[in-house]
N, C-alpha and C. Protein backbone atom coordinates (compact mmCIF):
# COMPACT_ATOMS: atom_id res chain seq x y z
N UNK A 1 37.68 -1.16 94.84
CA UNK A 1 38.25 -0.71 93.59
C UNK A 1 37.30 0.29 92.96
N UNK A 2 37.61 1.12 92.58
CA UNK A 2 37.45 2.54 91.85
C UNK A 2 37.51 2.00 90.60
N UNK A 3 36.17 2.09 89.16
CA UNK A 3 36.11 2.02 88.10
C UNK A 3 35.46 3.05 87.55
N UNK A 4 35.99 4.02 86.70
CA UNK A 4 35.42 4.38 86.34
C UNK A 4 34.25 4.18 85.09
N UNK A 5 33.19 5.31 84.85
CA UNK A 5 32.17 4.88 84.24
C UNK A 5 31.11 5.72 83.89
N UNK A 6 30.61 5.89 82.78
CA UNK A 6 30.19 6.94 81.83
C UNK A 6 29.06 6.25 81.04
N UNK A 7 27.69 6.99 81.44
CA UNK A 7 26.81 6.71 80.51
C UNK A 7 26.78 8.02 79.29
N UNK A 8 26.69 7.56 78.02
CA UNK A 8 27.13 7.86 76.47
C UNK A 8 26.01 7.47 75.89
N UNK A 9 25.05 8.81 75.31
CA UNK A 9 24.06 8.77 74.42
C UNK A 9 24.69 8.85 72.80
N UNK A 10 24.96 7.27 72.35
CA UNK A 10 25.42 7.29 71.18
C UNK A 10 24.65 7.97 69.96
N UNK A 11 25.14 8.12 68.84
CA UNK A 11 24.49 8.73 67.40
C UNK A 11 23.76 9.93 68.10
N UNK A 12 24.02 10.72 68.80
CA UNK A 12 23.25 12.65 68.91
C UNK A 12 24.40 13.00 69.07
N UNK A 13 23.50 14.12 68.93
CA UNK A 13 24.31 15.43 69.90
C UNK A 13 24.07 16.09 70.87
N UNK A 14 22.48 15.50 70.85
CA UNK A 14 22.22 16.17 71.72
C UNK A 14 21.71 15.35 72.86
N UNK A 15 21.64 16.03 74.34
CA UNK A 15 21.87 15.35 75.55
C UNK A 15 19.78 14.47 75.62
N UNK A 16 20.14 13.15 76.09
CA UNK A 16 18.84 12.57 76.32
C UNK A 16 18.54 12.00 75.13
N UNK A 17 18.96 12.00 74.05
CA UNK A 17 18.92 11.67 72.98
C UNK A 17 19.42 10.11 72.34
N UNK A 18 19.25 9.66 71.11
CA UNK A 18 20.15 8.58 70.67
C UNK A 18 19.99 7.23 71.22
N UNK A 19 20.57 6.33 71.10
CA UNK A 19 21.40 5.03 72.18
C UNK A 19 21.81 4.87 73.45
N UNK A 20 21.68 5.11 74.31
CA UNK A 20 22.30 5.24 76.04
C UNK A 20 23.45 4.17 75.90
N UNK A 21 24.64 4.03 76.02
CA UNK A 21 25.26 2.70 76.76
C UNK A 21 26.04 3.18 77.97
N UNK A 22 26.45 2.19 78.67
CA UNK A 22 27.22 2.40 79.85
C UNK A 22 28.96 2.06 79.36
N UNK A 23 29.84 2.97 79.35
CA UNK A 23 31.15 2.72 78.93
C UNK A 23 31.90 2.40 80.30
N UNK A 24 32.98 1.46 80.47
CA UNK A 24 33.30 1.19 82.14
C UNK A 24 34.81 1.22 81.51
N UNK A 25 36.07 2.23 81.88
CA UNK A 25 37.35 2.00 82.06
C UNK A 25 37.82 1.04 83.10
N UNK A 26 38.13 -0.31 82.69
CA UNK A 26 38.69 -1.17 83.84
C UNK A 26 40.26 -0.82 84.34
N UNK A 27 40.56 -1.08 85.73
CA UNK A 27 41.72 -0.55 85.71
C UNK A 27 42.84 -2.11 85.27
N UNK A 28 41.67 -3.12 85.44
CA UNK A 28 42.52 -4.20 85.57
C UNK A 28 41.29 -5.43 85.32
N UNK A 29 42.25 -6.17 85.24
CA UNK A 29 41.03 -7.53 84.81
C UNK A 29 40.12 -7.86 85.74
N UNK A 30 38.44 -8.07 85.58
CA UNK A 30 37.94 -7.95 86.42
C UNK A 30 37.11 -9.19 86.37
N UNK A 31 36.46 -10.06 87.00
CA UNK A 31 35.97 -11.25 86.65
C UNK A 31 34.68 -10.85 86.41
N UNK A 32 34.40 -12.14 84.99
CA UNK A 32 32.98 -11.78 83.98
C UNK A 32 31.79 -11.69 85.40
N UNK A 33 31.88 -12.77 86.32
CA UNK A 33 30.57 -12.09 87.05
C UNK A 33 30.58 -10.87 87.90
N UNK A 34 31.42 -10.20 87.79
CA UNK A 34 31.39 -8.95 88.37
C UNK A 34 31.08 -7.87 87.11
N UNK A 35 31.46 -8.14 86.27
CA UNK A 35 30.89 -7.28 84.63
C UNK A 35 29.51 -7.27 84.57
N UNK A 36 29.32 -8.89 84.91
CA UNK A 36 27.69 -8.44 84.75
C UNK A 36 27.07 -8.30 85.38
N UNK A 37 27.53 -8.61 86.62
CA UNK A 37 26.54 -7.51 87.99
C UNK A 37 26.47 -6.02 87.71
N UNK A 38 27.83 -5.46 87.26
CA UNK A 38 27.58 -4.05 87.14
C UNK A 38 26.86 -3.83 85.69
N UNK A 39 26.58 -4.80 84.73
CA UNK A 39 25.86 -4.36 83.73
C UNK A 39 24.44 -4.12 83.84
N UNK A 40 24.13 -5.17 85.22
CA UNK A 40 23.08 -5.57 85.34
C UNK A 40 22.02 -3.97 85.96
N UNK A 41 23.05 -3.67 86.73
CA UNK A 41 22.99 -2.74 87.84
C UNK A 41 22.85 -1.31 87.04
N UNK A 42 23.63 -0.75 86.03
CA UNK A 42 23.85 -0.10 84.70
C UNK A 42 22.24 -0.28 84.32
N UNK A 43 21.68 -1.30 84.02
CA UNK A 43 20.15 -1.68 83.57
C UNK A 43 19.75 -0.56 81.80
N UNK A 44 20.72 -0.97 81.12
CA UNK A 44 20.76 -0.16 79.53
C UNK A 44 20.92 -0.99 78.95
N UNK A 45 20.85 -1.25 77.37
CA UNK A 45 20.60 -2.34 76.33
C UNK A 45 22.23 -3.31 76.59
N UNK A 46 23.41 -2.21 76.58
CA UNK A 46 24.51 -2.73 76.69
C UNK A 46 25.41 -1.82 77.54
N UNK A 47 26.18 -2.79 78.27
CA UNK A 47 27.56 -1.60 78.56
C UNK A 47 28.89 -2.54 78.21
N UNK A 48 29.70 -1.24 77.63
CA UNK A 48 30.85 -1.55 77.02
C UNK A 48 31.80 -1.51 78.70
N UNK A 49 32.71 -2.82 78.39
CA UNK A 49 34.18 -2.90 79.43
C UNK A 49 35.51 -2.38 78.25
N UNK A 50 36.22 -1.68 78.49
CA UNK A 50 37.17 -1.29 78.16
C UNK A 50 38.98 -1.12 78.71
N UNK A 51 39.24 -2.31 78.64
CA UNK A 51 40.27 -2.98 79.44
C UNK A 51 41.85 -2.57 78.31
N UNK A 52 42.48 -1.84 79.35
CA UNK A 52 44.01 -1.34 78.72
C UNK A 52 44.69 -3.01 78.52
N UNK A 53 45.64 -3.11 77.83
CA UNK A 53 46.31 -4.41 77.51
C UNK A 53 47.86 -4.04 77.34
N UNK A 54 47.85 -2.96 77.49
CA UNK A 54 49.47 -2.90 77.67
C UNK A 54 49.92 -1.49 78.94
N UNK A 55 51.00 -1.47 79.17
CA UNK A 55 51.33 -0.58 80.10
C UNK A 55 51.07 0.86 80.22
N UNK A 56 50.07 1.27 78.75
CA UNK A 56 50.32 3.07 78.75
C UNK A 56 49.51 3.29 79.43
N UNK A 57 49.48 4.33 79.80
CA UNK A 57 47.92 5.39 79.96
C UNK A 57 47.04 5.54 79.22
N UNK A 58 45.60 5.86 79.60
CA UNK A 58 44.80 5.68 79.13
C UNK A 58 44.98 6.57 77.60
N UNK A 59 45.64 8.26 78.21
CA UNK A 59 45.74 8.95 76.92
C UNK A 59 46.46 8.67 75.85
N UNK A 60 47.91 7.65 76.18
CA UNK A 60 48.74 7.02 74.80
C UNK A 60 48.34 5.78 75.12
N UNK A 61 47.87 4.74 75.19
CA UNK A 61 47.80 3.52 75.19
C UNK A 61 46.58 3.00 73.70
N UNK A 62 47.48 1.84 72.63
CA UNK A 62 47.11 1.90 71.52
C UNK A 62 46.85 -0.21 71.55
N UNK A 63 46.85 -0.85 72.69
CA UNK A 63 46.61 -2.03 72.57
C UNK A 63 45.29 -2.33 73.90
N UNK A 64 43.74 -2.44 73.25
CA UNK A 64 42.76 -2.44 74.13
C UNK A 64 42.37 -4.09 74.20
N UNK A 65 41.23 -4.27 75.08
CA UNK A 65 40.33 -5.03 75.03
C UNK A 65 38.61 -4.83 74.18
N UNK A 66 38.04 -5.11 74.43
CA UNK A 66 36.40 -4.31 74.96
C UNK A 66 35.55 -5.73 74.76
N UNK A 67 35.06 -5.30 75.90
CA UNK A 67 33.28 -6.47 76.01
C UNK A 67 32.14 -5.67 75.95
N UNK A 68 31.01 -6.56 75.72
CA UNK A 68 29.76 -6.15 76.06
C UNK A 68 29.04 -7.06 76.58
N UNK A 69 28.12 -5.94 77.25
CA UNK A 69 27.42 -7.28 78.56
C UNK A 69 26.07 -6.29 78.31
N UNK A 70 24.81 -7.56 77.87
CA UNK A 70 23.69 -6.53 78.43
C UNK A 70 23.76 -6.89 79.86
N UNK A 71 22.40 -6.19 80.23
CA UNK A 71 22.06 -7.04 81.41
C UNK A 71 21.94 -8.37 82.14
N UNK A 72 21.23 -9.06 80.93
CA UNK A 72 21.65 -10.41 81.21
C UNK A 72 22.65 -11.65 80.50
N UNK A 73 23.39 -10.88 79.90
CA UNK A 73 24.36 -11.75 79.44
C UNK A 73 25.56 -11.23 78.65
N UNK A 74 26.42 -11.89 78.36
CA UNK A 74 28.25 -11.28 77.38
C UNK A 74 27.16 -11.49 76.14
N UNK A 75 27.60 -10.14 74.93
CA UNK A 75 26.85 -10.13 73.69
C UNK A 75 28.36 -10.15 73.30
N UNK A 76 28.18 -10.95 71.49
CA UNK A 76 29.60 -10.77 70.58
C UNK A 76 30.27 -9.14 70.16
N UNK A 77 28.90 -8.45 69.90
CA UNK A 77 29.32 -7.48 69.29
C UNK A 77 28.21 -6.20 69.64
N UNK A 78 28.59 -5.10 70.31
CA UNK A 78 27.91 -3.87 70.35
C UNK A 78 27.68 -2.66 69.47
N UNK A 79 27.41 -2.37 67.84
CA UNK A 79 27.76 -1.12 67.74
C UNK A 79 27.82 0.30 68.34
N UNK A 80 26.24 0.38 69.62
CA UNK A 80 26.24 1.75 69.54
C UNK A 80 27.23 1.66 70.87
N UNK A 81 27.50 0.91 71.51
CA UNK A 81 28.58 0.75 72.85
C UNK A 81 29.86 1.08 72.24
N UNK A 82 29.95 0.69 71.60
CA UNK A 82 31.40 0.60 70.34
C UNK A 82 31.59 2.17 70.28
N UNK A 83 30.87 2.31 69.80
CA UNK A 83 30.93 3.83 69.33
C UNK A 83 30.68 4.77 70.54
N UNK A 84 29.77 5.05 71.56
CA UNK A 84 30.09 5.12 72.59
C UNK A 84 31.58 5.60 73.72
């Protein structure tokens, strides 16, 4: 399976800068220990999962998920992943 995945220097503008997180488009539900192998693997404070929940495409689709996983574990809440 093909996921895509984007590391995002949150709060700049400019490149190298800011917050690093890892943002991951899931295409589909993926099991938590495979999230955090790839978070692990990612090796940044957090990476955001971003899981569609209804049938659109990514460009109209208005019902999400999102997790965060540092490396070693599911966190409740990410801001700069969030934002990201």
């Amino acid at each position: 399976m093909r996921i895509p995945l984007y590391q995002i220097d949150a709060f700049t503008e400019t490149a190298f800068r800011g917050n690093p997180a890892a943002v991951c488009l899931l295409p589909g539900p993926v099991a938590d220990p495979v999230l955090q192998a790839m978070a692990a693997e990612m090796a940044l404070s957090e990476t955001a999962f971003l899981l569609r929940t209804d049938n659109e495409p990514w460009e109209t689709g208005t019902t999400f998920s999102l997790r965060w996983f540092t490396p070693q574990t599911e966190v409740p809440l990410c801001e700069h992943a969030t934002l990201a």
